[in-house]
Protein backbone atom coordinates (compact mmCIF):
# COMPACT_ATOMS: atom_id res chain seq x y z
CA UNK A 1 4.70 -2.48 -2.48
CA UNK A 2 1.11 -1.87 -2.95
CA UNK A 3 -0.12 1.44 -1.68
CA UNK A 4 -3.30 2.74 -1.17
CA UNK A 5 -4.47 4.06 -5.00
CA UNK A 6 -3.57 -0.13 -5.55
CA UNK A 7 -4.97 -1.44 -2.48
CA UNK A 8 -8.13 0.35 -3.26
CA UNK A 9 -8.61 -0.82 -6.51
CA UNK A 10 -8.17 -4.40 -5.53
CA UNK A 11 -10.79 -3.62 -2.87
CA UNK A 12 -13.15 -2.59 -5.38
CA UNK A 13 -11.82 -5.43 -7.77
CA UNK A 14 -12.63 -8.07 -5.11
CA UNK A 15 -15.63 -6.37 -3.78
CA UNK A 16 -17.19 -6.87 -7.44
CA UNK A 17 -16.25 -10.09 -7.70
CA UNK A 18 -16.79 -11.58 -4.06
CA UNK A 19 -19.10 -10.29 -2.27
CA UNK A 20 -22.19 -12.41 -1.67
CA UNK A 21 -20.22 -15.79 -2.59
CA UNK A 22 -19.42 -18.19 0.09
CA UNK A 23 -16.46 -19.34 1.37
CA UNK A 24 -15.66 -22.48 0.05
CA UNK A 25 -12.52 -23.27 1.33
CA UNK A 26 -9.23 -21.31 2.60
CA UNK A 27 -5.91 -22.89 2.21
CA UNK A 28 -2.64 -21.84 4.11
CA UNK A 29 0.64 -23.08 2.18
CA UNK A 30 3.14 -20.77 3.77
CA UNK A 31 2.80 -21.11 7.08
CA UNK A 32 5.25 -18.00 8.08
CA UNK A 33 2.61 -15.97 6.63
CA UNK A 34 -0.56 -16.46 9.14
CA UNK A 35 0.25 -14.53 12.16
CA UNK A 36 -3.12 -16.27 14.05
CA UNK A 37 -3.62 -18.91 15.19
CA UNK A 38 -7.30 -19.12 16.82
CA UNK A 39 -9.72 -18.93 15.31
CA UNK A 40 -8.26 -20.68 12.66
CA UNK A 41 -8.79 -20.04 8.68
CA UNK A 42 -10.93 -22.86 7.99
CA UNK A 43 -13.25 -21.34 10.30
CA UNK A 44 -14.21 -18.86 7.51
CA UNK A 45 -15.73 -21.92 5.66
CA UNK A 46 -19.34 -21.57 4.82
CA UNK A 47 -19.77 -17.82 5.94
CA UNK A 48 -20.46 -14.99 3.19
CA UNK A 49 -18.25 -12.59 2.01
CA UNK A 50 -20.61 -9.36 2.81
CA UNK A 51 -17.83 -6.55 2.32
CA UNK A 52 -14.29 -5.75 0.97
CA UNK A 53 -12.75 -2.04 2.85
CA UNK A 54 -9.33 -1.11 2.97
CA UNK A 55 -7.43 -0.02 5.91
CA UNK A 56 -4.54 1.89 5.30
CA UNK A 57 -2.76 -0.70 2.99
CA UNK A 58 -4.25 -3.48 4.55
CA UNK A 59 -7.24 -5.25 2.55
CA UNK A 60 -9.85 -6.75 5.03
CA UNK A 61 -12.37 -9.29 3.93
CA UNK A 62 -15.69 -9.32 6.20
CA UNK A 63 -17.10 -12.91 6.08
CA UNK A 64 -20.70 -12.99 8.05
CA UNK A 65 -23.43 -16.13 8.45
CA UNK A 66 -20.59 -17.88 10.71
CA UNK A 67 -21.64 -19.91 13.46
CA UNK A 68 -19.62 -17.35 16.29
CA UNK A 69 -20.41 -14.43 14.62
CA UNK A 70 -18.63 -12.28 11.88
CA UNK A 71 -15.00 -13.25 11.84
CA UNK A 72 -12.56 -10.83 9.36
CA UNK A 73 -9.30 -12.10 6.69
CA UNK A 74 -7.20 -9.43 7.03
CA UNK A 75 -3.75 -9.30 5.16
CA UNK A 76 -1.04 -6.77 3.87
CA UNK A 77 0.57 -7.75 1.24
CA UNK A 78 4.08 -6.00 1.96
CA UNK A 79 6.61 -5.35 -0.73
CA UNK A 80 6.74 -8.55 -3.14
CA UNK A 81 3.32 -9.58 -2.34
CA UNK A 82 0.61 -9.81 -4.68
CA UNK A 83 -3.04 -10.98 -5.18
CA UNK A 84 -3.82 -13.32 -8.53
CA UNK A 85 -7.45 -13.55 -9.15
CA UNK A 86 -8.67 -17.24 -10.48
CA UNK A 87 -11.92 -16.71 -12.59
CA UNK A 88 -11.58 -20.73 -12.41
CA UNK A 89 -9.46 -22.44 -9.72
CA UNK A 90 -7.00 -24.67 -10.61
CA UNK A 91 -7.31 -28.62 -9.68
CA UNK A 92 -5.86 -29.35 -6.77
CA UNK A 93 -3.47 -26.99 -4.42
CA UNK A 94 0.36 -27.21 -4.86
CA UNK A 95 2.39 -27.78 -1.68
CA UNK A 96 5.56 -27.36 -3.28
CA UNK A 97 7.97 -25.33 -1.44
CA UNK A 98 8.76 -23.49 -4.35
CA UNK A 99 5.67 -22.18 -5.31
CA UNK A 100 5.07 -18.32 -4.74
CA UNK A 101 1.40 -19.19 -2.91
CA UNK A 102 1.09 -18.37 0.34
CA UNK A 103 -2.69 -18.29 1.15
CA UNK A 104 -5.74 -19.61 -1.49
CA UNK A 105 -9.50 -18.32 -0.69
CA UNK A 106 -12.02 -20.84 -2.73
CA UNK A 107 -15.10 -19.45 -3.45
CA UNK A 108 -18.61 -21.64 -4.39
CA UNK A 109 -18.79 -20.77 -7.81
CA UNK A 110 -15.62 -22.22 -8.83
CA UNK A 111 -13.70 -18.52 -8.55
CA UNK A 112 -11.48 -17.05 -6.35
CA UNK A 113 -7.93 -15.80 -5.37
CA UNK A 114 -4.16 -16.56 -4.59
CA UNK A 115 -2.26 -14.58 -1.87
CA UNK A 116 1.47 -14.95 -3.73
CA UNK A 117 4.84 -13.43 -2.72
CA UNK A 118 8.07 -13.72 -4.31
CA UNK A 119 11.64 -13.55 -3.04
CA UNK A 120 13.24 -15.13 0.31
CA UNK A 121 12.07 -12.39 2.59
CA UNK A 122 8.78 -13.64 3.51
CA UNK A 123 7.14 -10.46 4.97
CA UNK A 124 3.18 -11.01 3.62
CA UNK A 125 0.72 -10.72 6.80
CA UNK A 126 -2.24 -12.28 7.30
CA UNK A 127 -5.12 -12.35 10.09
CA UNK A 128 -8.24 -13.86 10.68
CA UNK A 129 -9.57 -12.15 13.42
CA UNK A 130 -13.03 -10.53 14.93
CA UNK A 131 -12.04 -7.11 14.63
CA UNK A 132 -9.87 -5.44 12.41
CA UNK A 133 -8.30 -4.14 15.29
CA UNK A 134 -7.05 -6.67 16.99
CA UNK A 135 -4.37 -6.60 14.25
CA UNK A 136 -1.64 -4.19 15.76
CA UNK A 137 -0.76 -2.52 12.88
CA UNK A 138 -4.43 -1.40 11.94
CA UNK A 139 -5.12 -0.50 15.47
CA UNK A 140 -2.16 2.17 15.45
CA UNK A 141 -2.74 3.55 11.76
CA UNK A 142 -2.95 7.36 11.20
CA UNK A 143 -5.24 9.51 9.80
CA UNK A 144 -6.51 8.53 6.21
CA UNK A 145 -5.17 11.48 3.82
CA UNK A 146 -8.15 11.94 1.36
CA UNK A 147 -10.90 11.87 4.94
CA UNK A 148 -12.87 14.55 5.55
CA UNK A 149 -10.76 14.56 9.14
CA UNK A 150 -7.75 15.21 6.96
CA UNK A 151 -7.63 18.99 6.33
CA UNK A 152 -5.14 21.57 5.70
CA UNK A 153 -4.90 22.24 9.45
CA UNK A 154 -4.98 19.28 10.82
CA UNK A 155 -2.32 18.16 8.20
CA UNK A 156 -0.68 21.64 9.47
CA UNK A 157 -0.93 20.32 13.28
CA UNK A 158 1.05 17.20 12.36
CA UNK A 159 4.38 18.87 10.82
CA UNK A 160 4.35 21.27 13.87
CA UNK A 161 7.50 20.49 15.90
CA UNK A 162 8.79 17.69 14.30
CA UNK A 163 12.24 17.67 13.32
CA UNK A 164 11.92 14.27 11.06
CA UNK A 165 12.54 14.54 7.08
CA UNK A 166 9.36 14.98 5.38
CA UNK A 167 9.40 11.90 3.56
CA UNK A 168 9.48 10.05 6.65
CA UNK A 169 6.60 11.59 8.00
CA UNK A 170 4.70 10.91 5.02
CA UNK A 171 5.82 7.23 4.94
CA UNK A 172 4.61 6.78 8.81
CA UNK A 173 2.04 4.43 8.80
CA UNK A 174 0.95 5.95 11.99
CA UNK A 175 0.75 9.04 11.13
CA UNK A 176 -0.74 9.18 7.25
CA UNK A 177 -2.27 6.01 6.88
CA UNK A 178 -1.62 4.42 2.73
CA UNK A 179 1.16 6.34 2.01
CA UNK A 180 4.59 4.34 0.69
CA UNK A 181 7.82 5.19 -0.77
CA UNK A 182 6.76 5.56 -4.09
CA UNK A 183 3.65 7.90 -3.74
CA UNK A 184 5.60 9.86 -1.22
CA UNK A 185 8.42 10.73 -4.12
CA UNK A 186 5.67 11.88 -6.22
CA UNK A 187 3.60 14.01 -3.60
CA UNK A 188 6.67 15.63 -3.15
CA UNK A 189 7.61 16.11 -6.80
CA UNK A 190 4.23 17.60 -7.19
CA UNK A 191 4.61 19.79 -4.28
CA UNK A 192 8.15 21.23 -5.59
CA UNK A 193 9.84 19.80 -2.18
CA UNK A 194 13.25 18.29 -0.98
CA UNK A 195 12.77 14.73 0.47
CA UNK A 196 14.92 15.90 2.94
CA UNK A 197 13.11 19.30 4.14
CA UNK A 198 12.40 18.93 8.29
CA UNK A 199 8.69 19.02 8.91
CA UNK A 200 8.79 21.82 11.37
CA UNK A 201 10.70 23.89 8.68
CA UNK A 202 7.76 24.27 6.01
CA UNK A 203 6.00 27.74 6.32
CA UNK A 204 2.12 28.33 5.99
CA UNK A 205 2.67 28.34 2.00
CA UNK A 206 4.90 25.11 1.65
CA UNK A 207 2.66 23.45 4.05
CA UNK A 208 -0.27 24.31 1.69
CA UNK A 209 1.27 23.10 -0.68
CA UNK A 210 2.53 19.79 -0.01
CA UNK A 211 -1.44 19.52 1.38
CA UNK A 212 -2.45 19.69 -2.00
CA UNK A 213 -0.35 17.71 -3.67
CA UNK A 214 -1.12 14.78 -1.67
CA UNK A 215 -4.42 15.18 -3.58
CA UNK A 216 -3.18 15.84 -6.18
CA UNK A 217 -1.51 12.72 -6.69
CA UNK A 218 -3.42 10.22 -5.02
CA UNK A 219 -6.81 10.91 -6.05
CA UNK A 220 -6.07 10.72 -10.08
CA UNK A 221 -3.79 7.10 -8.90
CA UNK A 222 -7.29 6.14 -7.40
CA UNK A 223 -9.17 6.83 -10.54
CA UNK A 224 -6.32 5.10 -12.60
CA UNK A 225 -6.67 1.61 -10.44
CA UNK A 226 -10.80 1.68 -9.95
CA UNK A 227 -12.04 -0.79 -11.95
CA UNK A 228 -8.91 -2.43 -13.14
CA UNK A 229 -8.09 -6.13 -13.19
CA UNK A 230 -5.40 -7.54 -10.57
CA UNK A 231 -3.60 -8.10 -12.83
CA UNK A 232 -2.75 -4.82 -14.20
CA UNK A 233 -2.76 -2.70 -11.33
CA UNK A 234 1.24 -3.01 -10.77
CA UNK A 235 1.72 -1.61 -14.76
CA UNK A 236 -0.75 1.13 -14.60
CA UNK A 237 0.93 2.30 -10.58
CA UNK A 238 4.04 2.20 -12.63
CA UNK A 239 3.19 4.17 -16.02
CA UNK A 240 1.55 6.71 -13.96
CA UNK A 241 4.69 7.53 -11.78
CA UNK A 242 6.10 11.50 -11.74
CA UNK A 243 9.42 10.39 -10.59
CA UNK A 244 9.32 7.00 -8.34
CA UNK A 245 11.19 4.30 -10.30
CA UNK A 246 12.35 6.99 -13.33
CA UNK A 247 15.78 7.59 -12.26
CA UNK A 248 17.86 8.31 -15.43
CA UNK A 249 14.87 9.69 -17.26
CA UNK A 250 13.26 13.09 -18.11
CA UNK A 251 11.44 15.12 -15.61
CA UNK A 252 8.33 15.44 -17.36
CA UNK A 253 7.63 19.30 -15.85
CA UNK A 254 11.34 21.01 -16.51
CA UNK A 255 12.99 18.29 -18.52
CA UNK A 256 16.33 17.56 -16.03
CA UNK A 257 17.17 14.38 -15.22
CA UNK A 258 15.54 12.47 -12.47
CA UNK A 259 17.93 11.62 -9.60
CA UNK A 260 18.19 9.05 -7.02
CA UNK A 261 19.38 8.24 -3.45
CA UNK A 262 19.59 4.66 -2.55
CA UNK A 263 19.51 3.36 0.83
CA UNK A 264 19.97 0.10 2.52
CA UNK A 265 16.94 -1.84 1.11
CA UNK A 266 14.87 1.68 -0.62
CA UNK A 267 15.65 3.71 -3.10
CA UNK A 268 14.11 7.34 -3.63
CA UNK A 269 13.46 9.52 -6.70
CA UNK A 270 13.83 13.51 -6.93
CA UNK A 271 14.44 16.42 -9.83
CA UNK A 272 16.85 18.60 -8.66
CA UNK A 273 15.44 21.49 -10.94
CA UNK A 274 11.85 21.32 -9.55
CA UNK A 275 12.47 20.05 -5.68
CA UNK A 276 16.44 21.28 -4.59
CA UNK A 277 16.88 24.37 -6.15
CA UNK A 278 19.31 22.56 -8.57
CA UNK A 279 21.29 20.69 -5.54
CA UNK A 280 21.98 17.01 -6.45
CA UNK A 281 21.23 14.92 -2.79
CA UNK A 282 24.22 13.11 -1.91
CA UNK A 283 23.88 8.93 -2.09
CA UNK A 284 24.47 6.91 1.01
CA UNK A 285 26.31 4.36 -1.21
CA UNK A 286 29.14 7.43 -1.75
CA UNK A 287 28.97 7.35 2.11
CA UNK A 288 28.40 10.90 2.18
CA UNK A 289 26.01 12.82 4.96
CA UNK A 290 22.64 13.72 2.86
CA UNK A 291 21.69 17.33 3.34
């Protein structure tokens, strides 16, 4: 799944390459995937893209000059989703069942771009909408962790009293907008921290810690995706991984193995030596209780 180092650099990806085009035509071939109905996604036809922002991991498309006003194309593009950029459109749209494209966005000069998601599980959102907050899930997001509202103290004032695993908090949507699985196994890499630590457990100089390293970590991803083609955003998010999808290999900082812990549908990623104190995390699929 795309987090928010990737989602940004397909915001500034499509902001370079569609902002001040027209809308020339938006096609919906999975219909599972628009979760509006009114006003519809032709209704986007003929307005002008005028900006590209990200919202947590959400990717929201302002399109202005409309007829009722400025009207929004908001999607998420959930775990197998993925956005393929079309210098040139191909002829004609394929309705086959089969095909991987869920949503199409034509632009006038001949350019634009493919919503796609693979698999069965059909979970790729999208909105056309007014506001960005009519969508639900934007309108309850969390605090954005590299805002200037997102300091060591108010990070501090989040942990206190909650008995949750820190992973989980980190993962909340609604609490730390951005943040996914994978990022969240590196933060906490970085930060020298069990997954499993409670929130409410951390003292003043693990807290400061783990503050940092959510810095750390997402601000060189950032710099890693700006300016990259579509395309190659999933490679670089993966070659630039601490410990997220690495099990088996080398911990680049003490040289153990990297472990994992699978669940039902995740997986996460841990080195004993740098984040347990040398205590391998039991796996759910030993049914065992993780500590």
């Amino acid at each position: 799944m795309p987090e928010l180092p990737e989602v940004q650099g397909l915001v500034d990806f499509l902001t370079e390459r569609t902002v001040g085009r027209k809308v020339a035509a938006v096609h919906v071939l999975g219909i599972q995937t628009l979760k509006t109905f009114s006003p519809a996604p032709d209704a986007l036809a003929g307005g002008t893209v005028a900006e590209v922002a990200r919202r947590g991991k959400w990717l929201d498309l302002r399109v202005e000059d409309l007829p009722d006003g400025d009207l929004h194309l908001v999607f998420h593009l959930a775990r197998a989703g993925w956005l393929r950029w079309h210098e040139k459109l191909p002829g004609g749209v394929s309705r086959s069942p089969k095909s991987p494209v869920a949503l199409r966005v034509d632009l006038d000069d001949g350019s634009g771009f493919s919503l796609t998601e693979a698999g069965t599980r059909k979970r790729l959102a999208v909105y056309v909408v007014a506001s960005p907050e009519e969508v639900p899930a934007i309108a309850s997001l969390g605090i954005e962790p590299l805002s200037a509202e997102f300091t060591r103290d108010a990070f501090a004032a989040i942990l206190a009293g909650r008995k949750q695993q820190i992973k989980g908090v980190l993962r909340e949507q609604g609490t730390i907008a951005g943040i996914g699985n994978a990022y969240s196994d590196d933060i906490l890499h970085a930060a020298r921290m069990s997954p499993f630590a409670i929130s409410s457990s951390l003292d003043d100089e693990a807290v400061t810690r783990l503050y940092n390293a959510i810095g750390e970590v997402l601000r060189p991803a950032i710099e890693a995706s700006s300016g990259r083609p579509a395309a190659e955003l999933k490679d670089a998010k993966r070659s630039g991984m601490r410990v997220h999808g690495r099990a088996g290999q080398e911990c680049g900082v003490c040289g153990d193995v990297i472990r994992e812990v699978s669940f039902a549908d995740s997986a996460l990623q841990y080195c004993a030596t740098c984040q347990t104190g040398g205590k391998i995390l039991a796996d759910r699929r030993m049914s065992k209780l993780l500590r």
